[in-house]
Every structure is written in structure tokens, then in C-alpha cells.
PDB file of N, CA and C in Angstrom:
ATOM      1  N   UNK A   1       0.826  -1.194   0.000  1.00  0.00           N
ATOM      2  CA  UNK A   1       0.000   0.000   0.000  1.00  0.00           C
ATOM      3  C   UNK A   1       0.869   1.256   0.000  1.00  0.00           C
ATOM      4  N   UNK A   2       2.177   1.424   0.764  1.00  0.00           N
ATOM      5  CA  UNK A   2       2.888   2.499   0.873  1.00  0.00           C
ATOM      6  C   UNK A   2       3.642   2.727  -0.472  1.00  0.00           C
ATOM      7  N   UNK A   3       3.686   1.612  -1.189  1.00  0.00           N
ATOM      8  CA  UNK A   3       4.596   2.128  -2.597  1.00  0.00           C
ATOM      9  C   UNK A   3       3.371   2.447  -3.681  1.00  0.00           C
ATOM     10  N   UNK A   4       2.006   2.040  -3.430  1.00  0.00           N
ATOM     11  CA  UNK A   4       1.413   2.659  -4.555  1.00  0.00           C
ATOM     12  C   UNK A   4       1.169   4.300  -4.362  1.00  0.00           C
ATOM     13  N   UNK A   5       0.668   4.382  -3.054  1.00  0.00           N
ATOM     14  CA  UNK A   5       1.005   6.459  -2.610  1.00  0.00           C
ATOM     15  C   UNK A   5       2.010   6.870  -3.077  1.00  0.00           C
ATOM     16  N   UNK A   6       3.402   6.236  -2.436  1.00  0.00           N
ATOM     17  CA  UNK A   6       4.504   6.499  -3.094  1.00  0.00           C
ATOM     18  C   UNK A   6       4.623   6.977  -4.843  1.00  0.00           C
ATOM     19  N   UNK A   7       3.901   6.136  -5.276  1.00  0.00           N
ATOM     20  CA  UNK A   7       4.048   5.803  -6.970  1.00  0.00           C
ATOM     21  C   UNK A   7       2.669   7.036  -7.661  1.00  0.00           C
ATOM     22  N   UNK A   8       1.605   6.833  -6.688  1.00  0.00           N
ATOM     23  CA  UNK A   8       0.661   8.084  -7.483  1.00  0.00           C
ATOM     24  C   UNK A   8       1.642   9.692  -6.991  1.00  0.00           C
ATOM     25  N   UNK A   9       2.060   9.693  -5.441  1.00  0.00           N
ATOM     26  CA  UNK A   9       2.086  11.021  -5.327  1.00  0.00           C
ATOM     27  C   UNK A   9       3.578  11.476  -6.268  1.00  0.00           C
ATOM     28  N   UNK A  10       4.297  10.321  -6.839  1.00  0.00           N
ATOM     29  CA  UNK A  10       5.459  11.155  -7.514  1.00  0.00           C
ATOM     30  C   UNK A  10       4.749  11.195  -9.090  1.00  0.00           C
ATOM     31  N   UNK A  11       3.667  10.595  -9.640  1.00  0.00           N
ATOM     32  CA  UNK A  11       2.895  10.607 -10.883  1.00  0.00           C
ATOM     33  C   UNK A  11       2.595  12.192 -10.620  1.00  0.00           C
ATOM     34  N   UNK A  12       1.565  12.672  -9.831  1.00  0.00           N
ATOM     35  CA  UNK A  12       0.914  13.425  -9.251  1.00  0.00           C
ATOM     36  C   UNK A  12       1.998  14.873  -9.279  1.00  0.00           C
ATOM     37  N   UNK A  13       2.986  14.826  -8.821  1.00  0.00           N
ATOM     38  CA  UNK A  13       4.117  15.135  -8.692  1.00  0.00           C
ATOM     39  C   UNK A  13       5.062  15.871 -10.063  1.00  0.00           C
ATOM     40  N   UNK A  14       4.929  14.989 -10.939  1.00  0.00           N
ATOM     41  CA  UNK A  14       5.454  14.634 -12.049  1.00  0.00           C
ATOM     42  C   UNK A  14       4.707  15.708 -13.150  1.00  0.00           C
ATOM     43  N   UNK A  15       3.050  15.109 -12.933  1.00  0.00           N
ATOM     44  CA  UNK A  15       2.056  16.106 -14.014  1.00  0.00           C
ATOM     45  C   UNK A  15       2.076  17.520 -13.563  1.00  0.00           C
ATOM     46  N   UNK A  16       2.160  17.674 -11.909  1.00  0.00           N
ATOM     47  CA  UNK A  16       2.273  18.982 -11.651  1.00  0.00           C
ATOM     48  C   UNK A  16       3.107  20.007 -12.306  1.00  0.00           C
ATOM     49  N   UNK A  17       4.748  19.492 -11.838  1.00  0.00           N
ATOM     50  CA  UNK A  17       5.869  20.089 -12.653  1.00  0.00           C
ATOM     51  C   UNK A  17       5.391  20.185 -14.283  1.00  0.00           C
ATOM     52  N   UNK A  18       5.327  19.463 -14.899  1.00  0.00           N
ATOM     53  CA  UNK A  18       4.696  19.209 -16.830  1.00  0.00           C
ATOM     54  C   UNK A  18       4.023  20.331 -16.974  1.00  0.00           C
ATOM     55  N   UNK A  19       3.051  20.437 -16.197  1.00  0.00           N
ATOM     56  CA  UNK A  19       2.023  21.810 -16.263  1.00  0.00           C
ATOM     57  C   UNK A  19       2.579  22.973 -15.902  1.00  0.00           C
ATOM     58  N   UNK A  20       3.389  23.309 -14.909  1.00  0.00           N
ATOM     59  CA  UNK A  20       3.877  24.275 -14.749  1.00  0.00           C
ATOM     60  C   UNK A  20       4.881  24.822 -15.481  1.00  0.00           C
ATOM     61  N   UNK A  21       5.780  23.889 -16.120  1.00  0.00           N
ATOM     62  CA  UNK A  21       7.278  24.082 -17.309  1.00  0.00           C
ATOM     63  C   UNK A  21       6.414  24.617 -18.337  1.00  0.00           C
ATOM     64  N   UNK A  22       5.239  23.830 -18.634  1.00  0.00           N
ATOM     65  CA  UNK A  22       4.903  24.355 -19.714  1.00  0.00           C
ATOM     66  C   UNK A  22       3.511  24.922 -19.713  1.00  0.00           C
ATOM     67  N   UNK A  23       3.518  25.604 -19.530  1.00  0.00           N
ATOM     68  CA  UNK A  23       2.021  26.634 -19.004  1.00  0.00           C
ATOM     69  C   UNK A  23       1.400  27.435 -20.318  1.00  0.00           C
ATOM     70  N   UNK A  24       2.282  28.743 -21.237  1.00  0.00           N
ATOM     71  CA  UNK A  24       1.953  28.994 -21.935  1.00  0.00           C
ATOM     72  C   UNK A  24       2.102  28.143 -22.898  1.00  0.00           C
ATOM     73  N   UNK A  25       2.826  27.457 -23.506  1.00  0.00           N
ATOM     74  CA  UNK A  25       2.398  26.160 -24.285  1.00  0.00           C
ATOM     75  C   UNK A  25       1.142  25.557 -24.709  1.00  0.00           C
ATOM     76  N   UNK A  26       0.753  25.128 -23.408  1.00  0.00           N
ATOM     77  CA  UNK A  26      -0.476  24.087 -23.126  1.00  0.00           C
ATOM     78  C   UNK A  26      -1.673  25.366 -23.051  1.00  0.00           C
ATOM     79  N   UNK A  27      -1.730  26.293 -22.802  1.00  0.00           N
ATOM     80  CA  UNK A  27      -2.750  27.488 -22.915  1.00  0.00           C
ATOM     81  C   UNK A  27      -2.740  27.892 -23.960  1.00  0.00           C
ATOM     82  N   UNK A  28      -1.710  28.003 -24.892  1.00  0.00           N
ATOM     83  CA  UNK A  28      -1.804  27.959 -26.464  1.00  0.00           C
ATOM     84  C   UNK A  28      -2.728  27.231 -27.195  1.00  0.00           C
ATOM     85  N   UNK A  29      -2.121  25.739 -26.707  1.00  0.00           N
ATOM     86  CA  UNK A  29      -2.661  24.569 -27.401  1.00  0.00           C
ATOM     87  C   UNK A  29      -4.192  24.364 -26.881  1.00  0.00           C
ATOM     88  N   UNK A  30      -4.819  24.752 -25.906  1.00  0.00           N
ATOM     89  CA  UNK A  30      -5.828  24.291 -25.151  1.00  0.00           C
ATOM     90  C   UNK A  30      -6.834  25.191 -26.431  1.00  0.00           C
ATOM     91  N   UNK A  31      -6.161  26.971 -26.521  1.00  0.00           N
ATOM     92  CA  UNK A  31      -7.200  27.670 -27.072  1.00  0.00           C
ATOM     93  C   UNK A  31      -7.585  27.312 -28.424  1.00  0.00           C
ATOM     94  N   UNK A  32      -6.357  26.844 -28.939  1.00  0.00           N
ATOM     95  CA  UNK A  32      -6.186  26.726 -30.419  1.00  0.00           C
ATOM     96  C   UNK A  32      -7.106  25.382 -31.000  1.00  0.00           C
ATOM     97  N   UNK A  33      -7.527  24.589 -29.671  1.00  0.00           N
ATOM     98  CA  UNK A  33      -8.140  23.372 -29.496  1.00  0.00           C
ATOM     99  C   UNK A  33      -9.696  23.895 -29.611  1.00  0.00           C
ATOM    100  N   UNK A  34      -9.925  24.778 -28.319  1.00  0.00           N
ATOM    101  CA  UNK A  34     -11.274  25.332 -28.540  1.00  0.00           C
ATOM    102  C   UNK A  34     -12.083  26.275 -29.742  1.00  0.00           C
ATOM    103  N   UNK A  35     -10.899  27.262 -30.172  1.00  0.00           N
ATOM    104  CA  UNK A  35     -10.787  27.097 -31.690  1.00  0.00           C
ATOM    105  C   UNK A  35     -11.787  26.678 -32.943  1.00  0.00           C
ATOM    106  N   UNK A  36     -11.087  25.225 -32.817  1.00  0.00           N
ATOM    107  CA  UNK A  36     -11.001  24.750 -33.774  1.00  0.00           C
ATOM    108  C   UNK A  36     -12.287  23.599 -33.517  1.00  0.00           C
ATOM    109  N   UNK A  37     -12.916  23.574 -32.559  1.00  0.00           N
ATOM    110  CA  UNK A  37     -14.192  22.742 -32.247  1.00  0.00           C
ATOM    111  C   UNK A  37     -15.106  22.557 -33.349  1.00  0.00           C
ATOM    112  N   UNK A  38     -15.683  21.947 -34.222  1.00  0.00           N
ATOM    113  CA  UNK A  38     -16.728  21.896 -34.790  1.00  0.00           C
ATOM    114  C   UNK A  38     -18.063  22.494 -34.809  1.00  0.00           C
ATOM    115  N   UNK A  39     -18.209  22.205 -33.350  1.00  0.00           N
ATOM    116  CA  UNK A  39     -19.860  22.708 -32.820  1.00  0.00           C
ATOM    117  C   UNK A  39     -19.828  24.002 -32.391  1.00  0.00           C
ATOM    118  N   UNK A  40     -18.484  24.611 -32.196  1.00  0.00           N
ATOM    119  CA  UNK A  40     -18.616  26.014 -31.442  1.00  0.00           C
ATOM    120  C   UNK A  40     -18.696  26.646 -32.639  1.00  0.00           C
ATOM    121  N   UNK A  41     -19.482  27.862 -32.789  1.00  0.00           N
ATOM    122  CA  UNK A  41     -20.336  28.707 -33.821  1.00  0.00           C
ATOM    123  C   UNK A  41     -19.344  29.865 -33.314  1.00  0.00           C
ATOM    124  N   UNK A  42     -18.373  30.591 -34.069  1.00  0.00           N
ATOM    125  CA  UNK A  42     -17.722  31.817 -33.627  1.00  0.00           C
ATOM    126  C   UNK A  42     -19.210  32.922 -33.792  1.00  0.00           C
ATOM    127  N   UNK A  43     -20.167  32.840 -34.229  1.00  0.00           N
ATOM    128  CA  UNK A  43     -20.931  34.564 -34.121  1.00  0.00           C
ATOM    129  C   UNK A  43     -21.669  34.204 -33.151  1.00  0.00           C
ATOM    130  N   UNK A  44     -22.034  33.181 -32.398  1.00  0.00           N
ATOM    131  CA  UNK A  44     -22.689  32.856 -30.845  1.00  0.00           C
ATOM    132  C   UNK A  44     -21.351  33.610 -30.099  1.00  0.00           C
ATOM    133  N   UNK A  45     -20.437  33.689 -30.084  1.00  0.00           N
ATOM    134  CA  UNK A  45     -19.246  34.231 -28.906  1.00  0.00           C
ATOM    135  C   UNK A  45     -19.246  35.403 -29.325  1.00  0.00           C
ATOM    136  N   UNK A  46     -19.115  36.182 -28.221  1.00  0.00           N
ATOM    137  CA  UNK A  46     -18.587  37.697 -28.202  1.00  0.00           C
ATOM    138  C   UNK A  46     -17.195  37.659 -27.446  1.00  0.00           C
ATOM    139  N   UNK A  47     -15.872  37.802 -28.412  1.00  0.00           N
ATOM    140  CA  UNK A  47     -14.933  37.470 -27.869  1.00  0.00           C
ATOM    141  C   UNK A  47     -14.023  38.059 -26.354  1.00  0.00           C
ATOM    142  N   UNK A  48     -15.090  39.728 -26.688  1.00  0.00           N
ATOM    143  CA  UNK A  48     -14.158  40.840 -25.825  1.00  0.00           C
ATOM    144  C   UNK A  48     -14.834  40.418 -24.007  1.00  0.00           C
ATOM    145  N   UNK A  49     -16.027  39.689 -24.077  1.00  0.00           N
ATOM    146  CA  UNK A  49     -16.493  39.296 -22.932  1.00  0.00           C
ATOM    147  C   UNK A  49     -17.277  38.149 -22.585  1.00  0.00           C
ATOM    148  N   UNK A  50     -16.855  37.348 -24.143  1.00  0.00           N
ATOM    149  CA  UNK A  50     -17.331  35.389 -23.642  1.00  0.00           C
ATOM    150  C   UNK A  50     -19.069  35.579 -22.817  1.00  0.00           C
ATOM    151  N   UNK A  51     -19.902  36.426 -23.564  1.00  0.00           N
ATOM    152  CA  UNK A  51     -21.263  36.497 -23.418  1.00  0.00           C
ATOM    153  C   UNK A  51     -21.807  36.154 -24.521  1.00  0.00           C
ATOM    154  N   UNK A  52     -22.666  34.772 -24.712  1.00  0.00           N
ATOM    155  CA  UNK A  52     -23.750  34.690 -25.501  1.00  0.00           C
ATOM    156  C   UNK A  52     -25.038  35.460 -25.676  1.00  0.00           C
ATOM    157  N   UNK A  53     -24.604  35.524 -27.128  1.00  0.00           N
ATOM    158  CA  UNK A  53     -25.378  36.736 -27.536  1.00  0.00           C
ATOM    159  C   UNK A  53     -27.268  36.573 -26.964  1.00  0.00           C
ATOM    160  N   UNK A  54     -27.782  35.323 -26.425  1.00  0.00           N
ATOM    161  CA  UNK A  54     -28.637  35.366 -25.940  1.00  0.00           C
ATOM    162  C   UNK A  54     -28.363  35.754 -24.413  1.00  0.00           C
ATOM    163  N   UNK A  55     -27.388  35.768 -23.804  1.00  0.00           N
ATOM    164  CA  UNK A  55     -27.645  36.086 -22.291  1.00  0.00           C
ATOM    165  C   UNK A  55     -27.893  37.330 -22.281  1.00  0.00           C
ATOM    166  N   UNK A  56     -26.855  38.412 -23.651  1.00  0.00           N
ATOM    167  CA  UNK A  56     -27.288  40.134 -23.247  1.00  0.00           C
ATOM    168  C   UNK A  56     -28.443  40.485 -23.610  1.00  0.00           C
ATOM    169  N   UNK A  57     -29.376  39.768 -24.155  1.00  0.00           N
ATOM    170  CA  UNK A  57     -30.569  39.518 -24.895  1.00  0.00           C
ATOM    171  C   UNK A  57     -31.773  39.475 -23.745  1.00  0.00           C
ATOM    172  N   UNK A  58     -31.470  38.944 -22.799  1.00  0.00           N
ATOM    173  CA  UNK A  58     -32.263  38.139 -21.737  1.00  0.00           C
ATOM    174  C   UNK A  58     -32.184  39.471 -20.601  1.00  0.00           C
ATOM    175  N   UNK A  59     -31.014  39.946 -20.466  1.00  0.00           N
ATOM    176  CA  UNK A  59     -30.387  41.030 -19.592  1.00  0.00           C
ATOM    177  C   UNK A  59     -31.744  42.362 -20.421  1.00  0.00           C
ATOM    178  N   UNK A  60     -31.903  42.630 -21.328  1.00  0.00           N
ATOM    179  CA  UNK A  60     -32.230  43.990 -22.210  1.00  0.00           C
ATOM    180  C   UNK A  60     -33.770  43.760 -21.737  1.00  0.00           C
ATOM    181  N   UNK A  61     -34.417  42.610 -21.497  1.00  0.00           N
ATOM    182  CA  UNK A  61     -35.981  42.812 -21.398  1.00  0.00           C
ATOM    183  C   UNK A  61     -36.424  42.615 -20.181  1.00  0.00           C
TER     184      UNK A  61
END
């Protein structure tokens, strides 16, 4: 039991550091991912404040 803790918390350990070395990288790649989605409709997003154009819609009446 003590070497599998052992074995997740240096995994655990391991992904932490990965994420942190490479931060803007992976925030690059994450956006460039969301992007490029199929189902996401760029004229539903308002980019300057990530509000669907029905929520300011809902807000006005």
C-alpha cells in the first residue's frame, strides 16, 4: 500500500511540474483546441467578454 502512494504522489508530482514548465504552451494549445471545435459557432461568442449573444438579450428585457 505504501509504494502505490509512493508511486501516485510522484505521478501526481510529475504532471504537476509538466504543467507548470509548460504553461503557456499548453494554454496555447488548449485555445487553439477550442478554436477549432466543430460545434462552437464563432458569431454565438462575443470574444471581448465570452457572453452569448442570448444572455445580453435576456439582460435587455
Amino acid at each position: 500500500m505504501k509504494r502505490a502512494v509512493t508511486v501516485f504522489g510522484a505521478l501526481a508530482l510529475g504532471w504537476l511540474a509538466i504543467e507548470i514548465a509548460f504553461k503557456p504552451f499548453l494554454d496555447k494549445a488548449r485555445a487553439a483546441m477550442d478554436k477549432s471545435d466543430p460545434a462552437r459557432d464563432p458569431d454565438d461568442v462575443d470574444e471581448d467578454n465570452k457572453k452569448l449573444p442570448s444572455d445580453a438579450d435576456a439582460s435587455d428585457a
